[in-house]
C-alpha atoms as a PDB file:
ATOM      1  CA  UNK A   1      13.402 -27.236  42.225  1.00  0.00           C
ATOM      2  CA  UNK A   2      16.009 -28.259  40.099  1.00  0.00           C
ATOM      3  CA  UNK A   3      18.466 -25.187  41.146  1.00  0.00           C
ATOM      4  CA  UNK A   4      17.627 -26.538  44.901  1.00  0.00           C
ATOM      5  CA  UNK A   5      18.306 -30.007  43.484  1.00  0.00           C
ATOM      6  CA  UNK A   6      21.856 -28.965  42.041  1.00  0.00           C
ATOM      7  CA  UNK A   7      22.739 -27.677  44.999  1.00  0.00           C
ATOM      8  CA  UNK A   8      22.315 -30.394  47.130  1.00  0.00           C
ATOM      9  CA  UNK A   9      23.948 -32.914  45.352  1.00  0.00           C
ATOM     10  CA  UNK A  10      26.577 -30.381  45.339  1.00  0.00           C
ATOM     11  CA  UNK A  11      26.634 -30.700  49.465  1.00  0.00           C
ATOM     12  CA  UNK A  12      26.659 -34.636  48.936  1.00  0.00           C
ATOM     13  CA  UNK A  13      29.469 -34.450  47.491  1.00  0.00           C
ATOM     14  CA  UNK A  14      31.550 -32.106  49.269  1.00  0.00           C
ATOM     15  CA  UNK A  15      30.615 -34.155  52.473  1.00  0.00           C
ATOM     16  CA  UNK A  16      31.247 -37.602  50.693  1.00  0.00           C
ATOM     17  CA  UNK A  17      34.909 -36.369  49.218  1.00  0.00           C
ATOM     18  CA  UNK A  18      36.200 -33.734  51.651  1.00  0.00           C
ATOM     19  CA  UNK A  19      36.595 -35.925  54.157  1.00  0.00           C
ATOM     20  CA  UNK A  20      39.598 -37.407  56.430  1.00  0.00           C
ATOM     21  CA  UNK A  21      40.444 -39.797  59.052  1.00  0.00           C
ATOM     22  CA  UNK A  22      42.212 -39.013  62.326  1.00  0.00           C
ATOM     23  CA  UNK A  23      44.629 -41.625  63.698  1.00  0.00           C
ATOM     24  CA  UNK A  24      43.841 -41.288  66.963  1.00  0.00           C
ATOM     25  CA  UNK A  25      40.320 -41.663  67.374  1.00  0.00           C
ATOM     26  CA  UNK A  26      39.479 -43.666  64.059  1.00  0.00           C
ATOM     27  CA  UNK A  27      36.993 -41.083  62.958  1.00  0.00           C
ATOM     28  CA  UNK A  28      36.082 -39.414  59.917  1.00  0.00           C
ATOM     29  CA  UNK A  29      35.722 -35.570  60.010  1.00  0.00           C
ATOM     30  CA  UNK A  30      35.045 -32.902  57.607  1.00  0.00           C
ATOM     31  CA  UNK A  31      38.747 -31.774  55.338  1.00  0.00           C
ATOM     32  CA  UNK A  32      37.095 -29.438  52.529  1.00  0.00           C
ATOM     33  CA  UNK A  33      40.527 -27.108  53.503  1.00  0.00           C
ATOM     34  CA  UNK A  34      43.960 -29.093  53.655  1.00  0.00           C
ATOM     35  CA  UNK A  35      46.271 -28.676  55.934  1.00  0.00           C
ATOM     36  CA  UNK A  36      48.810 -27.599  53.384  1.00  0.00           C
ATOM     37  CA  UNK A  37      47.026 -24.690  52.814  1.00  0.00           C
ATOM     38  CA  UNK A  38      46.303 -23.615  56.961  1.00  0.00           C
ATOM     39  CA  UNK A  39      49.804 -24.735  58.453  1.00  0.00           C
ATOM     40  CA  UNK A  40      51.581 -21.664  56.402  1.00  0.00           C
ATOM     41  CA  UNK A  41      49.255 -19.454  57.227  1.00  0.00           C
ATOM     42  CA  UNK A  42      48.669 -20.542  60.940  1.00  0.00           C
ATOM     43  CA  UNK A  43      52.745 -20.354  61.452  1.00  0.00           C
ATOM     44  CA  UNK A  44      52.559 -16.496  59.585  1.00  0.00           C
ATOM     45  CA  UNK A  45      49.455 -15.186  61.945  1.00  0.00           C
ATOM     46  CA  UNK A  46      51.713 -17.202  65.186  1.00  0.00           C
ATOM     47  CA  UNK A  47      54.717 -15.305  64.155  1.00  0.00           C
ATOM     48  CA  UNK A  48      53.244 -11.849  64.063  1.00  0.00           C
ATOM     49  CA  UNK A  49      51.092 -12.442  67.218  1.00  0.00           C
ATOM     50  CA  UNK A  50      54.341 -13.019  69.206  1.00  0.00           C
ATOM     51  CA  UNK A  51      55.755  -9.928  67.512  1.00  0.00           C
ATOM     52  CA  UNK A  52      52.689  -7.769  69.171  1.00  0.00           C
ATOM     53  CA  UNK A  53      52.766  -9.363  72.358  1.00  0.00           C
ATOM     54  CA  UNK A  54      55.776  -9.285  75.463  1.00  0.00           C
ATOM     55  CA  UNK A  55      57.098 -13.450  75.234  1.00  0.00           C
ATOM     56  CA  UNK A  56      58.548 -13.903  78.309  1.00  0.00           C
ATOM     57  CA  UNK A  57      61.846 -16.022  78.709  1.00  0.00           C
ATOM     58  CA  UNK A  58      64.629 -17.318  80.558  1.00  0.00           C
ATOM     59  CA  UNK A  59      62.254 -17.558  83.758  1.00  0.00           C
ATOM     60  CA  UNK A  60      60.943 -20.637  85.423  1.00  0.00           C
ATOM     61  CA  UNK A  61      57.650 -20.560  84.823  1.00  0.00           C
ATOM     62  CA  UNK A  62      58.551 -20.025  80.756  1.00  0.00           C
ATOM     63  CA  UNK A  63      60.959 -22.966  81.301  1.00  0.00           C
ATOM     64  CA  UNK A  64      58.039 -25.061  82.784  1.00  0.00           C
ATOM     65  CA  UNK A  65      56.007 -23.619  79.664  1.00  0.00           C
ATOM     66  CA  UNK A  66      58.186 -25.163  77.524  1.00  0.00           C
ATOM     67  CA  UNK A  67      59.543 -28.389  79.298  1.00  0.00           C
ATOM     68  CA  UNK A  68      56.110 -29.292  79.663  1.00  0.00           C
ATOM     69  CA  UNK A  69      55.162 -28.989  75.839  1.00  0.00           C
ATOM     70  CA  UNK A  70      58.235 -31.052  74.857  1.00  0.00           C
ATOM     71  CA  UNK A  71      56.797 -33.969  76.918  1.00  0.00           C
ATOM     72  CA  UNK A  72      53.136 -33.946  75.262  1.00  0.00           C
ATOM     73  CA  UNK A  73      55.103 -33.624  72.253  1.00  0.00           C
ATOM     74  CA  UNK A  74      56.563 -36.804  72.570  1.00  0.00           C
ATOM     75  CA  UNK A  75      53.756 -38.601  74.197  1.00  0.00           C
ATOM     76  CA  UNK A  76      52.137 -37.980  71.101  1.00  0.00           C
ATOM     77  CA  UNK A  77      55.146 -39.306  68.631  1.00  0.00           C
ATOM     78  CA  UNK A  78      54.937 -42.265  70.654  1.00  0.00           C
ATOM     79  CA  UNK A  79      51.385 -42.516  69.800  1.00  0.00           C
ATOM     80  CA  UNK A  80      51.125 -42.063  66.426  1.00  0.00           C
ATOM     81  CA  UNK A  81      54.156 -44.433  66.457  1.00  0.00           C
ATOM     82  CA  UNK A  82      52.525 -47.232  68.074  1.00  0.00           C
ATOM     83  CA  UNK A  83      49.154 -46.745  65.855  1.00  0.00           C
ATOM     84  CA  UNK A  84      51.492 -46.580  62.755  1.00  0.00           C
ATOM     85  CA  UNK A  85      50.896 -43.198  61.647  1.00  0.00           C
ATOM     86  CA  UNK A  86      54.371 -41.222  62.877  1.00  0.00           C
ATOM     87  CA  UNK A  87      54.608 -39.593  59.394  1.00  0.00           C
ATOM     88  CA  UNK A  88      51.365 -37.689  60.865  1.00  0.00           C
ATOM     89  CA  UNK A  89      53.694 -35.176  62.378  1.00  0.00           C
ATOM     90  CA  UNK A  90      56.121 -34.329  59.525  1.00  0.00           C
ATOM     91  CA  UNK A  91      54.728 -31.095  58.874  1.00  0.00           C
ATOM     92  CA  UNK A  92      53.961 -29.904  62.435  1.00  0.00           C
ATOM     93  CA  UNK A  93      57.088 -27.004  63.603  1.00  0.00           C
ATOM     94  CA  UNK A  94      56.424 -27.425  67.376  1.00  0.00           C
ATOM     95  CA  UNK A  95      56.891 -24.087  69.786  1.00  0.00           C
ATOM     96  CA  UNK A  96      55.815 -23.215  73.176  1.00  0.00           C
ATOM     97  CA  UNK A  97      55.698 -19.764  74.032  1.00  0.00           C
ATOM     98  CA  UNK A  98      54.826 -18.575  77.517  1.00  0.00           C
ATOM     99  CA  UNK A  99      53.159 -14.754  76.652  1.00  0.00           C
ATOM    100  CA  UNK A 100      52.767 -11.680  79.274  1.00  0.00           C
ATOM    101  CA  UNK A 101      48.904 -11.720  79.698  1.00  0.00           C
ATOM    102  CA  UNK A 102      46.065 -11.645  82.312  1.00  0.00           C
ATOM    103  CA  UNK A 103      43.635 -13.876  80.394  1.00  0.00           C
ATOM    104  CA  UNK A 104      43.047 -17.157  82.005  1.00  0.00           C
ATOM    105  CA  UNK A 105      43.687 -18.969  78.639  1.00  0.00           C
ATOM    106  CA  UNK A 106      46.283 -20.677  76.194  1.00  0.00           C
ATOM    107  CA  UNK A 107      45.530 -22.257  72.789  1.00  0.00           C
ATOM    108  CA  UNK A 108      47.478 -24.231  70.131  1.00  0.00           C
ATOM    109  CA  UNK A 109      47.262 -23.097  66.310  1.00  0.00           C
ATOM    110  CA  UNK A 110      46.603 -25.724  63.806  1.00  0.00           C
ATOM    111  CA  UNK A 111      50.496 -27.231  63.446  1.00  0.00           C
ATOM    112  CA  UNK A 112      51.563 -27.302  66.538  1.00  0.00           C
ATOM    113  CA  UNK A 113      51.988 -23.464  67.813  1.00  0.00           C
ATOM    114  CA  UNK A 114      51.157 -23.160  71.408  1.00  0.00           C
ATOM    115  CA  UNK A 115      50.878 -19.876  73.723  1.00  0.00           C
ATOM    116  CA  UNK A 116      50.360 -19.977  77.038  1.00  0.00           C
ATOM    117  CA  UNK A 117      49.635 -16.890  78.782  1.00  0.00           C
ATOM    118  CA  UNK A 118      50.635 -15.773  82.405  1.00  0.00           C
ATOM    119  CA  UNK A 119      46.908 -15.629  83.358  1.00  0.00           C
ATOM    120  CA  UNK A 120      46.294 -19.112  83.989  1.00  0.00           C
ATOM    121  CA  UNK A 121      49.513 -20.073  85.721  1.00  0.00           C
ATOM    122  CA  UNK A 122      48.088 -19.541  89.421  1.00  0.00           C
ATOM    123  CA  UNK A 123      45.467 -21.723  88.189  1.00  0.00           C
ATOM    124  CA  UNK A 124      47.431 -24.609  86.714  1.00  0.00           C
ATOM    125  CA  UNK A 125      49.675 -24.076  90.156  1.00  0.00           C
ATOM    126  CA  UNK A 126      51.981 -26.913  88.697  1.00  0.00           C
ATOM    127  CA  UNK A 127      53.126 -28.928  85.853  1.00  0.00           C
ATOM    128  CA  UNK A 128      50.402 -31.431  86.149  1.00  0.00           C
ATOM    129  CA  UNK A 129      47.758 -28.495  85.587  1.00  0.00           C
ATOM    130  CA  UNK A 130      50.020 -27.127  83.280  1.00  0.00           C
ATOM    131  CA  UNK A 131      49.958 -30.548  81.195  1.00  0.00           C
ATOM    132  CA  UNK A 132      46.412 -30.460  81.807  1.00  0.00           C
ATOM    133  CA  UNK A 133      45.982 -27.340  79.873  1.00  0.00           C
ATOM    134  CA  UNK A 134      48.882 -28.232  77.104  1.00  0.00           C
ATOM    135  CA  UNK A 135      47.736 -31.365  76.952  1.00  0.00           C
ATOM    136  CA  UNK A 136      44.139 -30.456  75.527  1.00  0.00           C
ATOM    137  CA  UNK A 137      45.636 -27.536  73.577  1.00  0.00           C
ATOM    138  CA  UNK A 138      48.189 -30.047  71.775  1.00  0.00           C
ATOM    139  CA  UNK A 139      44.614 -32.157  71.262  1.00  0.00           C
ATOM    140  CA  UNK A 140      42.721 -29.783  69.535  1.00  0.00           C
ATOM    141  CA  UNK A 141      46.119 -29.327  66.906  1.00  0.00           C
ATOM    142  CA  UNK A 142      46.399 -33.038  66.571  1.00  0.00           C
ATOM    143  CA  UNK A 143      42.483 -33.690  65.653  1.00  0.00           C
ATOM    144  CA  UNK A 144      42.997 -31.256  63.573  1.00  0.00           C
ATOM    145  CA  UNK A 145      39.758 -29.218  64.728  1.00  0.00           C
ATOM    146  CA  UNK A 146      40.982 -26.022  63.309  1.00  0.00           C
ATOM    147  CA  UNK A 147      40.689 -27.477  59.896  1.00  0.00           C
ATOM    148  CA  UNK A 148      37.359 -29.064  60.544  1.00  0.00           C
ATOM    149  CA  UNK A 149      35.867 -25.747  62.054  1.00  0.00           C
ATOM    150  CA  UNK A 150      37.213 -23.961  58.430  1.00  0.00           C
ATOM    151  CA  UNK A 151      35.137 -27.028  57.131  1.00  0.00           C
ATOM    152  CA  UNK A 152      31.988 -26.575  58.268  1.00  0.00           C
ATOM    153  CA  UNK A 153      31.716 -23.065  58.071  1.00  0.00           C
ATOM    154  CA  UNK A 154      32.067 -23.255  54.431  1.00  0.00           C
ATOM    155  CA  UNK A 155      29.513 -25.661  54.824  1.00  0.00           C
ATOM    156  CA  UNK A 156      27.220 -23.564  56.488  1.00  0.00           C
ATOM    157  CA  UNK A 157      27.831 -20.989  54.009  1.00  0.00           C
ATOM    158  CA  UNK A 158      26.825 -23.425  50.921  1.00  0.00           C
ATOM    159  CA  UNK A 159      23.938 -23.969  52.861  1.00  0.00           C
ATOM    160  CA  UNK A 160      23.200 -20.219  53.053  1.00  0.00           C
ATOM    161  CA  UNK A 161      23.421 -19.829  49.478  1.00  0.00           C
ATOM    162  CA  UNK A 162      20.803 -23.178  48.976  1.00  0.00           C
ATOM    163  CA  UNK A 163      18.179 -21.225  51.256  1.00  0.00           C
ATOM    164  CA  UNK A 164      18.625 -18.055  49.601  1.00  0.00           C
ATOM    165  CA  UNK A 165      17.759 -19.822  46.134  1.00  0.00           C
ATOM    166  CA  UNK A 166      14.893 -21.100  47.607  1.00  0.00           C
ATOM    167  CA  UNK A 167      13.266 -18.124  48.451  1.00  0.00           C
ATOM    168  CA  UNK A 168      14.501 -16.391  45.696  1.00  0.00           C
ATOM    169  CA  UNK A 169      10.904 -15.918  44.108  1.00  0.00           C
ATOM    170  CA  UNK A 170       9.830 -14.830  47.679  1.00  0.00           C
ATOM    171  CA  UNK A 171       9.229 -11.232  49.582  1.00  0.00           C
ATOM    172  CA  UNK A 172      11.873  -9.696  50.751  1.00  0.00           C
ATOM    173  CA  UNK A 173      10.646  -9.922  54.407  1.00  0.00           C
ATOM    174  CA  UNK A 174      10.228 -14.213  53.856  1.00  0.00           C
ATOM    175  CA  UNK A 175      13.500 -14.317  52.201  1.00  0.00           C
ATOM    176  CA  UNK A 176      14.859 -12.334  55.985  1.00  0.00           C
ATOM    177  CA  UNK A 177      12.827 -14.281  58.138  1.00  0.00           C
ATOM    178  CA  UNK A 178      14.584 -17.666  55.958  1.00  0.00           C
ATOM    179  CA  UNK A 179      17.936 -16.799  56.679  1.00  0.00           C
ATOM    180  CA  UNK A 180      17.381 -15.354  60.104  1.00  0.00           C
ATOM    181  CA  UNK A 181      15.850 -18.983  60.911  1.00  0.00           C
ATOM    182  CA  UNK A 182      18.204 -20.911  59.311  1.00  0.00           C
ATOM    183  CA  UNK A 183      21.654 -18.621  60.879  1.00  0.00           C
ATOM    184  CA  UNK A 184      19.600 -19.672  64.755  1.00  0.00           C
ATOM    185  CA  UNK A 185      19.161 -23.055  63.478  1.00  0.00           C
ATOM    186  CA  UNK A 186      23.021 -23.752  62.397  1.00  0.00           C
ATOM    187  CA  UNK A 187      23.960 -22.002  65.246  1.00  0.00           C
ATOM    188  CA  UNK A 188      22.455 -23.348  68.349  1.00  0.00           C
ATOM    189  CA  UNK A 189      21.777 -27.242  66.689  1.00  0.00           C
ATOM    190  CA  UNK A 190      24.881 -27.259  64.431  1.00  0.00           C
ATOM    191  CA  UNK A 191      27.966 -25.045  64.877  1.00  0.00           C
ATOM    192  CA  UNK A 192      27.955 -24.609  69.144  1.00  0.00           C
ATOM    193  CA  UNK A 193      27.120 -28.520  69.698  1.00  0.00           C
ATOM    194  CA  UNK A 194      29.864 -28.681  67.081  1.00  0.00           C
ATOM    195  CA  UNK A 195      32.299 -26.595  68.553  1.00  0.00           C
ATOM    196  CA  UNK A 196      31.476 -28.010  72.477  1.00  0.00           C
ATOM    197  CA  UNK A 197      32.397 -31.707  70.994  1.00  0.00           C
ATOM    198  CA  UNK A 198      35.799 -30.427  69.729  1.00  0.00           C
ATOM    199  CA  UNK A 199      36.117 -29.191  73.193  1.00  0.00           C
ATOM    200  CA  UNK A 200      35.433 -32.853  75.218  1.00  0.00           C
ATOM    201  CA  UNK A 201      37.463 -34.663  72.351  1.00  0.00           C
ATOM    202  CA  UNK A 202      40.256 -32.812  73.294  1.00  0.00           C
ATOM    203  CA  UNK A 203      39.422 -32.721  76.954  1.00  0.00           C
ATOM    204  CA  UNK A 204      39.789 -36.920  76.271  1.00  0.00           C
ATOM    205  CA  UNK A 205      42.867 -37.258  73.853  1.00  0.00           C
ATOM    206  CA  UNK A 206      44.491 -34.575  76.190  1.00  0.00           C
ATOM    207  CA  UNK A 207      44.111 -36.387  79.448  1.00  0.00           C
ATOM    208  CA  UNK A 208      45.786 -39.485  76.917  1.00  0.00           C
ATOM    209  CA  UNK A 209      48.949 -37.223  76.329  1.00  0.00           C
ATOM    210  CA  UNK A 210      49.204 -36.116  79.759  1.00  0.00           C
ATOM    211  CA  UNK A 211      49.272 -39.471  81.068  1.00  0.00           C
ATOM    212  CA  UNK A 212      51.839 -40.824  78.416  1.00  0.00           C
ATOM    213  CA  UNK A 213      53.533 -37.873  79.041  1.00  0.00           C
ATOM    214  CA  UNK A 214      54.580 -39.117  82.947  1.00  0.00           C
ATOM    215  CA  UNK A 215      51.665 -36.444  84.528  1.00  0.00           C
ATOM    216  CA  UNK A 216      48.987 -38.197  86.777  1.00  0.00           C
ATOM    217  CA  UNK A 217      45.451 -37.814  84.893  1.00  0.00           C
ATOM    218  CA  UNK A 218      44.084 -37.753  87.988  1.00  0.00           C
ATOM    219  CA  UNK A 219      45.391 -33.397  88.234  1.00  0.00           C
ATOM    220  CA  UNK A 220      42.575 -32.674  85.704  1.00  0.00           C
ATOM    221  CA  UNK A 221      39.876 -33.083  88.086  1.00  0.00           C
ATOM    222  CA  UNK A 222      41.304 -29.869  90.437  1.00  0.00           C
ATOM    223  CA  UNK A 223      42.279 -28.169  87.676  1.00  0.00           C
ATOM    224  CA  UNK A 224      38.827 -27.963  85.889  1.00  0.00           C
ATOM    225  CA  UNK A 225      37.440 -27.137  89.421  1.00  0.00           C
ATOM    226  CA  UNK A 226      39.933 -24.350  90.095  1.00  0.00           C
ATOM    227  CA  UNK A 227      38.627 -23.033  86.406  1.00  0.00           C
ATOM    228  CA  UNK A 228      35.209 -23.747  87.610  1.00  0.00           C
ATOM    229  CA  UNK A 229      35.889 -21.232  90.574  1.00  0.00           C
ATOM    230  CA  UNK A 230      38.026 -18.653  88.570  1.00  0.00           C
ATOM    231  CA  UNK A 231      34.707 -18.020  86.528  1.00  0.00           C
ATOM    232  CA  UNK A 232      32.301 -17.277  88.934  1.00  0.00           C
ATOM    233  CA  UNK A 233      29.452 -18.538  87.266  1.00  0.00           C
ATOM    234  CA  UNK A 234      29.197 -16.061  84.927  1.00  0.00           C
ATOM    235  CA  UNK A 235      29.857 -18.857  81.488  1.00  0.00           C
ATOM    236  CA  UNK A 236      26.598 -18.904  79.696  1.00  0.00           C
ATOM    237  CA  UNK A 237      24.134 -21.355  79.842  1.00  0.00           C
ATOM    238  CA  UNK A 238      26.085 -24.518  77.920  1.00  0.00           C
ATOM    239  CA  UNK A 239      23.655 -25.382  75.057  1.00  0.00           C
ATOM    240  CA  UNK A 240      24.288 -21.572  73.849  1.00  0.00           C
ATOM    241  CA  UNK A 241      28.006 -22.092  74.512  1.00  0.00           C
ATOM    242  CA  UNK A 242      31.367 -23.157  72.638  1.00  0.00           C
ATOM    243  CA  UNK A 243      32.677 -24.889  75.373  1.00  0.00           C
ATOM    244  CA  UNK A 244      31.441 -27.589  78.203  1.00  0.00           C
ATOM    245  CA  UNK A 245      30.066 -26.596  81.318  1.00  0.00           C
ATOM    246  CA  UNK A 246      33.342 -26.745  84.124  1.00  0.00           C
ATOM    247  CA  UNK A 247      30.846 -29.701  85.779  1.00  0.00           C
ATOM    248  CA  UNK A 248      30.459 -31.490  82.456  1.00  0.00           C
ATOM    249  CA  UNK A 249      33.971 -31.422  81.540  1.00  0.00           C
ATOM    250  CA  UNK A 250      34.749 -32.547  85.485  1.00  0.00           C
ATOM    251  CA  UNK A 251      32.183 -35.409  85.439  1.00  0.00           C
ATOM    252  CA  UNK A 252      33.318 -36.785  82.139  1.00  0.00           C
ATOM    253  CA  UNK A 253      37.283 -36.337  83.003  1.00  0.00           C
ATOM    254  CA  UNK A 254      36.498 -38.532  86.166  1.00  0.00           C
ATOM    255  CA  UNK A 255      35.663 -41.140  83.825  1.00  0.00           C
ATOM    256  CA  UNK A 256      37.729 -41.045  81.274  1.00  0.00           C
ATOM    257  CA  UNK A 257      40.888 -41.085  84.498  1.00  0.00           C
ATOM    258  CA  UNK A 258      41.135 -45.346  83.827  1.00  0.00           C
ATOM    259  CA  UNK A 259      40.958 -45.200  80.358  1.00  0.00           C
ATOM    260  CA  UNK A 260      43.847 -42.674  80.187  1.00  0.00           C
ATOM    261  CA  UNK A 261      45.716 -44.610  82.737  1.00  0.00           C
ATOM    262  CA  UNK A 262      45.340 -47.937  80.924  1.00  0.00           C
ATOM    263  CA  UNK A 263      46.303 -46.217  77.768  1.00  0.00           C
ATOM    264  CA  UNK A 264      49.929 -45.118  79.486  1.00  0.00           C
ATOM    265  CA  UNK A 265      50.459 -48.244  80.932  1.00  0.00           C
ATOM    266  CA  UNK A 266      50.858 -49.293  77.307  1.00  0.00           C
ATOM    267  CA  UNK A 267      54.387 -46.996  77.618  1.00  0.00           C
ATOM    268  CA  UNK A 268      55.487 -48.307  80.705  1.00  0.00           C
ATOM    269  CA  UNK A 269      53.930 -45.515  82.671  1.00  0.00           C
ATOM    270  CA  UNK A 270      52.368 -46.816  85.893  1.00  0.00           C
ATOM    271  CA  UNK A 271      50.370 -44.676  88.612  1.00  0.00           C
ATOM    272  CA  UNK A 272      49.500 -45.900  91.468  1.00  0.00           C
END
């Protein structure tokens, strides 16, 4: 008892003092990992992925790539400006890479490395899709969700070791059937829910940057659909899932559209 005891003041007090608050949604999220620590090593693993892989350049769509980036960029320095936090972005080393890939993805390392890949450009069609995409990538780098997901698997780790002393004095086929339970557990009512809130948080703060950044919010809607229909239904069912359903993320996006719209308005960009 007292081991099991010691151990969860332990988890108390990693969730009381690792903690951190974003700037642009007010919260507080999990920080056990600091950003000092992942940028460097982020920027390394960016470096030697574009080493591996054929970066395109000099072409239109790469241009595009990049012109777009540079716009969420600064729709989110003029952000964090007006919410008084532009010192937020000091260590961030912004690039947008457009990479030579079927995959109907992009993603954005912790610190502001983006990659695009060639896969997803009939599906974005045009910069508005393309912001779309960037938009939510640049999101997920800016609320820090990298660092949080580092977080909360060494949470779920601690919480490993807890179970394990608690069944220490058990059989070996309880102490199984423990962890077994508790890995499901984590899983499906911790770590996915987890992981699918990241995903509409940065579905929101994205459609923000895209609409500060000059690009109707309004473009999400098709684009999610066009994703929707690029699947072909095979996504798995969402509770068991990382990521939102397509007609989750739509439904949501269509009202969030006014919100995002207001929030531009704020920088003298009007839509009609």
């Amino acid at each position: 008892m007292k081991r099991i005891m010691a151990f969860s003041l332990f988890g108390f007090f990693v969730l009381i003092m690792g903690c951190a608050t974003n700037p642009l949604t007010g919260k507080s999220t999990l920080a056990l990992v600091d950003n000092s620590s992942i940028f460097p090593s982020a920027f390394q693993q960016y470096d030697a992925f574009l080493k591996e892989n054929k970066v395109i350049s000099g072409t239109a769509d790469a241009k595009r790539v990049e012109t777009v980036g540079i716009k969420i960029k600064q729709a989110a320095e003029k952000w964090l400006k007006a919410v008084g936090k532009p010192e937020y972005l000091k260590d961030y080393k912004w690039e947008y890479k457009l990479v030579d890939d079927k995959a109907i993805n992009a993603w954005c390392m912790p610190g502001g490395k983006i990659v695009v890949y060639t896969g997803i450009l009939p599906i974005t069609q045009d910069e508005a899709g393309l912001a779309t995409v960037m938009g939510h990538e640049v999101a997920h780098a800016l609320l820090n969700h990298g660092q949080q997901r580092m977080s909360a698997g060494m949470l779920q780790e601690i919480g490993a070791v807890g179970v394990g002393v608690a069944t220490g004095n058990k059989s070996q086929e309880t102490q199984q059937i423990a962890m077994t339970a508790y890995g499901a557990t984590t899983q499906l009512g911790g770590m996915l829910p987890f992981s699918r809130s990241h995903e509409s948080e940065a579905d929101k703060i994205g459609l923000i940057l895209m609409a500060i950044a000059g690009y109707n919010p309004e473009a999400s809607v098709p684009f999610w659909k066009r994703m929707g229909s690029a699947s072909g239904g095979g996504a798995p069912p969402e509770f068991m899932s990382t990521h939102p359903s397509h007609d989750t993320r739509v439904s949501n996006l269509s009202k969030w559209i006014p919100e995002a719209k207001a929030e531009a308005a704020k920088y003298g960009v009007i839509f009609k």
